[in-house]
Protein backbone atom coordinates (compact mmCIF):
# COMPACT_ATOMS: atom_id res chain seq x y z
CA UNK A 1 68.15 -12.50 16.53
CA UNK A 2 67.97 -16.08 14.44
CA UNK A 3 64.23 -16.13 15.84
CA UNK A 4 62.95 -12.70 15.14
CA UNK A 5 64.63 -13.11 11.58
CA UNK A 6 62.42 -16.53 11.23
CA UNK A 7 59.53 -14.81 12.56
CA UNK A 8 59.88 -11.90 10.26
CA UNK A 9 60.01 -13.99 7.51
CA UNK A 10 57.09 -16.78 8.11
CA UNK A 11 54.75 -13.67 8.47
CA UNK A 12 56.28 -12.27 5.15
CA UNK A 13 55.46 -15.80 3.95
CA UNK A 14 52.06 -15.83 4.64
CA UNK A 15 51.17 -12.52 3.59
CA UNK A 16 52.49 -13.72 0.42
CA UNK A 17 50.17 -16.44 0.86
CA UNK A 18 47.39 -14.65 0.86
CA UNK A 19 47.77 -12.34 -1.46
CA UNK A 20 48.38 -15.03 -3.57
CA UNK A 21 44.49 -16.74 -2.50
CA UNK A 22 41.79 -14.84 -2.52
CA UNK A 23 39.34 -15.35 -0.56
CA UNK A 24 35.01 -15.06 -0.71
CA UNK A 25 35.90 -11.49 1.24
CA UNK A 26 37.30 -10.54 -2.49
CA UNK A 27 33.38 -11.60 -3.41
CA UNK A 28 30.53 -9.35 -3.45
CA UNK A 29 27.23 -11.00 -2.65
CA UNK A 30 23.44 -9.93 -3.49
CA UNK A 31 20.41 -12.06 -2.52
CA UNK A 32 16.99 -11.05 -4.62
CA UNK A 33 14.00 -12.98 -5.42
CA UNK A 34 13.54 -13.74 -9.08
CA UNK A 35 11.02 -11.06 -9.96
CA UNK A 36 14.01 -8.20 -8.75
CA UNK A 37 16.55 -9.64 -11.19
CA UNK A 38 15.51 -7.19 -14.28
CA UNK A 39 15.42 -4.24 -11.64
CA UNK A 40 18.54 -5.02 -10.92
CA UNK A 41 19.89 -5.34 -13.99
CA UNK A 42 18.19 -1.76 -14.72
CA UNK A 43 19.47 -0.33 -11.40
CA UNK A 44 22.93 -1.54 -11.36
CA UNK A 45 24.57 -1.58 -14.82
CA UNK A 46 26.00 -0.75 -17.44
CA UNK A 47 29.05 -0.17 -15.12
CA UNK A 48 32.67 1.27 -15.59
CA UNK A 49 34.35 -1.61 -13.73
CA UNK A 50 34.32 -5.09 -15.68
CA UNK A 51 32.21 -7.06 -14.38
CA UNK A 52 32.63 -11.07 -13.49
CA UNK A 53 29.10 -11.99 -12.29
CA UNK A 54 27.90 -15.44 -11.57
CA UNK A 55 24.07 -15.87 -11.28
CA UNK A 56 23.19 -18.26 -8.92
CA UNK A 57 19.31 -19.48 -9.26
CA UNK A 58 17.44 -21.31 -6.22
CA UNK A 59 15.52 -24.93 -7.77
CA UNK A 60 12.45 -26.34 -5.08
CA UNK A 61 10.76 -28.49 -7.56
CA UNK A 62 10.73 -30.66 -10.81
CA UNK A 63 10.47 -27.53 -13.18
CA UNK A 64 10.28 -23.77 -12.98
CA UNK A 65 6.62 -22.18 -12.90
CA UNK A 66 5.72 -19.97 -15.48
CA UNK A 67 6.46 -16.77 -13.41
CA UNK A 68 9.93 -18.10 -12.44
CA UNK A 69 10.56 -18.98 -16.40
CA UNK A 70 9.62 -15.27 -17.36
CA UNK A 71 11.37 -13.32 -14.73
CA UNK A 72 14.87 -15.43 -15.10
CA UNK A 73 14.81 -14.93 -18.93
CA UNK A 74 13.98 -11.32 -19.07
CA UNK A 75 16.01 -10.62 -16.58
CA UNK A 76 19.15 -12.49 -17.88
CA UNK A 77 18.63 -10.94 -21.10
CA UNK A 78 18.68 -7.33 -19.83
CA UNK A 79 21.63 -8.19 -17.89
CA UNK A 80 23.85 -9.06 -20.71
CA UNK A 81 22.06 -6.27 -22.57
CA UNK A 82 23.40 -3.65 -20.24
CA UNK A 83 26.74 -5.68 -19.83
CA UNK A 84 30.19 -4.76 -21.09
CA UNK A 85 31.07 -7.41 -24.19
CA UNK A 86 33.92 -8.64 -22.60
CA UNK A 87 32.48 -8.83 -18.86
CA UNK A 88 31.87 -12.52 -17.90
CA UNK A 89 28.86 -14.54 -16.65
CA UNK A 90 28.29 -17.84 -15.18
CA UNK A 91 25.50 -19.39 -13.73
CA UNK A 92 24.83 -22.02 -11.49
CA UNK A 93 21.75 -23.95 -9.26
CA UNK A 94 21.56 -24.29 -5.51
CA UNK A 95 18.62 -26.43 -3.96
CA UNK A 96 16.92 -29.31 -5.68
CA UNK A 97 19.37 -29.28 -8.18
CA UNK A 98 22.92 -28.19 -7.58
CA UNK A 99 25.58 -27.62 -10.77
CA UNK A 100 27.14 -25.49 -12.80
CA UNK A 101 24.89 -24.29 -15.86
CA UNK A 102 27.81 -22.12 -17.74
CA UNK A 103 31.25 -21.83 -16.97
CA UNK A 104 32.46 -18.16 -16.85
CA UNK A 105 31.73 -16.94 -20.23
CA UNK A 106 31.97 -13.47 -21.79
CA UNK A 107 28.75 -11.71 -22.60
CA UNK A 108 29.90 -11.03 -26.56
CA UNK A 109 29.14 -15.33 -26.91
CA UNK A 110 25.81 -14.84 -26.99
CA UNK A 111 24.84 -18.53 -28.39
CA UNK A 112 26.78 -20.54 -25.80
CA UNK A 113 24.90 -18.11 -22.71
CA UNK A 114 21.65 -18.94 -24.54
CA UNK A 115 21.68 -22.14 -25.17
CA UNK A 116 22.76 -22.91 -21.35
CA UNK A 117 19.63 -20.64 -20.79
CA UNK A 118 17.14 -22.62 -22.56
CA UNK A 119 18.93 -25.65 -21.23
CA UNK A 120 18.06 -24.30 -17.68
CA UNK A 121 14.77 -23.41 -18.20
CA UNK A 122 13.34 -26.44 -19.99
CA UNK A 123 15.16 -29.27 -18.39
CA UNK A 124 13.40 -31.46 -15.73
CA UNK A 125 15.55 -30.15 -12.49
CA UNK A 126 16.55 -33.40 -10.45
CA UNK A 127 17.36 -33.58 -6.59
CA UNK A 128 21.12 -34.67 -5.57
CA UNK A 129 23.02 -33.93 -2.21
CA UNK A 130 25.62 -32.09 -3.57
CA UNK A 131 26.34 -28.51 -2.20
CA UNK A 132 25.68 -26.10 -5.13
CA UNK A 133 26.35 -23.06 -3.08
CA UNK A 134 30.22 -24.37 -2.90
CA UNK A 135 30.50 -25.22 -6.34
CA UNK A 136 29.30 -21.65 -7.28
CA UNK A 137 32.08 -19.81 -4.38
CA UNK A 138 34.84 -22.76 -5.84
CA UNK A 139 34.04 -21.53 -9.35
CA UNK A 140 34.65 -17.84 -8.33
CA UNK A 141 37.25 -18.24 -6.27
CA UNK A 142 39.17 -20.15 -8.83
CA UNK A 143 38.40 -17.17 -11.55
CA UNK A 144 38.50 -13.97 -9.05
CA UNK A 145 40.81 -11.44 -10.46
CA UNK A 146 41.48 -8.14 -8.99
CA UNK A 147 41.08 -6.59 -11.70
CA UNK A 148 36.76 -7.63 -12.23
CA UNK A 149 34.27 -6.61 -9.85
CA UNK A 150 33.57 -10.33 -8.57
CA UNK A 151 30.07 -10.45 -7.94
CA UNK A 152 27.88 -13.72 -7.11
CA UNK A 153 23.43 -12.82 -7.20
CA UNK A 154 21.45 -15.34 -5.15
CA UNK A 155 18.23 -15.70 -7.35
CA UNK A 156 15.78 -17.37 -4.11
CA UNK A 157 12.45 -19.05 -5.66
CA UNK A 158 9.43 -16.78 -5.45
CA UNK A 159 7.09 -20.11 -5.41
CA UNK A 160 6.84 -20.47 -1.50
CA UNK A 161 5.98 -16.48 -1.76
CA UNK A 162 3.19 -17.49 -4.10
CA UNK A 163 2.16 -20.45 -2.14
CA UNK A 164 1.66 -18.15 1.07
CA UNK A 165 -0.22 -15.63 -0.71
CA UNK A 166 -2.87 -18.24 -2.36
CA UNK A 167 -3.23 -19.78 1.07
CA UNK A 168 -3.60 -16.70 3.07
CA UNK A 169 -6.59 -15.53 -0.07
CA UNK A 170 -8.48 -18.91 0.16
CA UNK A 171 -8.59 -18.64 3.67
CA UNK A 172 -9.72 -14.99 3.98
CA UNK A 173 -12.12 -15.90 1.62
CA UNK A 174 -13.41 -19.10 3.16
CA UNK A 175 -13.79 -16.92 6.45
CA UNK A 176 -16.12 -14.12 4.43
CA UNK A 177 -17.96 -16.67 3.18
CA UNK A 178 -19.19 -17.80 6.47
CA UNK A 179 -19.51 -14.11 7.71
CA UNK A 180 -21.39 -12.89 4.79
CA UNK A 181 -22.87 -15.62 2.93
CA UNK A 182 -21.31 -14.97 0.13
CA UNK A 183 -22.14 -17.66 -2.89
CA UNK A 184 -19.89 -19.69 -4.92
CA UNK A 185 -20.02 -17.68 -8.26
CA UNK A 186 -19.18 -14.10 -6.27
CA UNK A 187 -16.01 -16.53 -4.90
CA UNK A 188 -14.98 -17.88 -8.24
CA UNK A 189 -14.93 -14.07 -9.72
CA UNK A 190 -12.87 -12.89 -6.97
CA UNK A 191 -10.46 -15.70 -7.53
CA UNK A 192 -10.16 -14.77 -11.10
CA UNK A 193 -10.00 -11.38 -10.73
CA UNK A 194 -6.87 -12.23 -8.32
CA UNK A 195 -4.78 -14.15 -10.89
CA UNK A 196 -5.33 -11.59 -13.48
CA UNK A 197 -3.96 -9.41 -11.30
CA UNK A 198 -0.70 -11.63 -10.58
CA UNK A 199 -0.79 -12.19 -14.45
CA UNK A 200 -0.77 -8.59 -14.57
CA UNK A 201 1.62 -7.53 -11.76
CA UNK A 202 4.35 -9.90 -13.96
CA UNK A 203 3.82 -7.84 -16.99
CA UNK A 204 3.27 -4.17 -15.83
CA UNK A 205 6.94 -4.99 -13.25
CA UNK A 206 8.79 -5.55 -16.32
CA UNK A 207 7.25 -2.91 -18.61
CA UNK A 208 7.85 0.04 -16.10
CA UNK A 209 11.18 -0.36 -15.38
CA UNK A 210 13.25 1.35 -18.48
CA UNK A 211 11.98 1.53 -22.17
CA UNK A 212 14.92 -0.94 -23.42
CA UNK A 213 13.41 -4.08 -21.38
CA UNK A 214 10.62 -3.71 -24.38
CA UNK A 215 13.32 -3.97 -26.69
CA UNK A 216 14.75 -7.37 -24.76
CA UNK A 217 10.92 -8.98 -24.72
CA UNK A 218 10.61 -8.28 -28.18
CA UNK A 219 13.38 -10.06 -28.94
């Protein structure tokens, strides 16, 4: 009887335990490239729940490109524009660089959030071996309460993306060349005619999503 007491409560014990830790199950997580954050930030909010959201951005080299710079702060800024005042955001770098950017904040301190912004964007990023997908999870974990959606949003670098796509166009167009004889001015136009179209697929992504984002570039 002594045992089944002792078992009965050790389990209660541990349940307790538990309850009392939560654990990354407790955590939702989303993975997008950079360009989806301001669809996502269109798509998904305002919501009823508070929100608790900690924005986790991918670093591969000394400094964010252009694209990555414009994408990240539009998108950040519709976020907290479509955010409950009192819902929280932190965010945080995995990758080349691996830290905490801004502790859990609420979206009402507007100055702190953009100052750790412009700190993000404009700093050289510098390679370490620490584990900045951890950090992030530790962070949550240690703030989770049942009472916030928890949410954590993998931002991955659209660079290699980029990368592949100039590759795979100098290639195809090396190949016409030699099929069609095509000259070096016809080459150089097409080229150009490319990047204003990635120039233009940057700008046209953002303006078609919802009339507020013109509101939040205006800004």
């Amino acid at each position: 009887m002594k045992t089944v007491s002792t078992y009965v409560i050790t389990l209660f014990l541990i349940g307790q335990c538990l309850a009392q830790n939560p654990s990354t199950a407790d955590i939702e997580t989303v993975m997008l490239s950079t360009r989806d954050l301001i669809t996502h930030a269109a798509d998904q909010y305002p919501s009823e729940q508070s929100q608790q959201l900690l924005l986790l951005i991918n670093t591969n080299d000394s400094k964010f490109n252009s694209n990555e710079r414009f994408y990240i702060q539009q998108g950040i800024k519709l976020l907290l524009k479509r955010s409950l005042p009192s819902d929280k955001l932190a965010i945080g770098t995995y990758g080349t660089s691996n830290k905490i950017i801004l502790p859990f904040t609420e979206v009402s301190n507007t100055l702190f959030i953009e100052t750790a912004i412009h700190k993000l964007l404009s700093e050289n990023i510098k390679s370490n071996d620490e584990d900045g997908i951890d950090k992030a999870y530790q962070l949550m974990l240690t703030s989770i309460s049942p009472e916030n959606h928890n949410k954590v949003i993998m931002l991955r670098s659209d660079t290699n993306n980029l990368s592949s796509v100039a590759a795979n166009q100098s290639s195809n167009s090396a190949v016409s060349k030699n099929e069609n004889n095509e000259n070096d001015s016809k080459e150089q136009q097409v080229k150009s005619t490319d990047d204003k179209k990635i120039g233009g697929a940057i700008i046209l992504t953002a303006l078609s999503l919802l009339p507020e984002i013109l509101e939040v570039i205006k800004d």
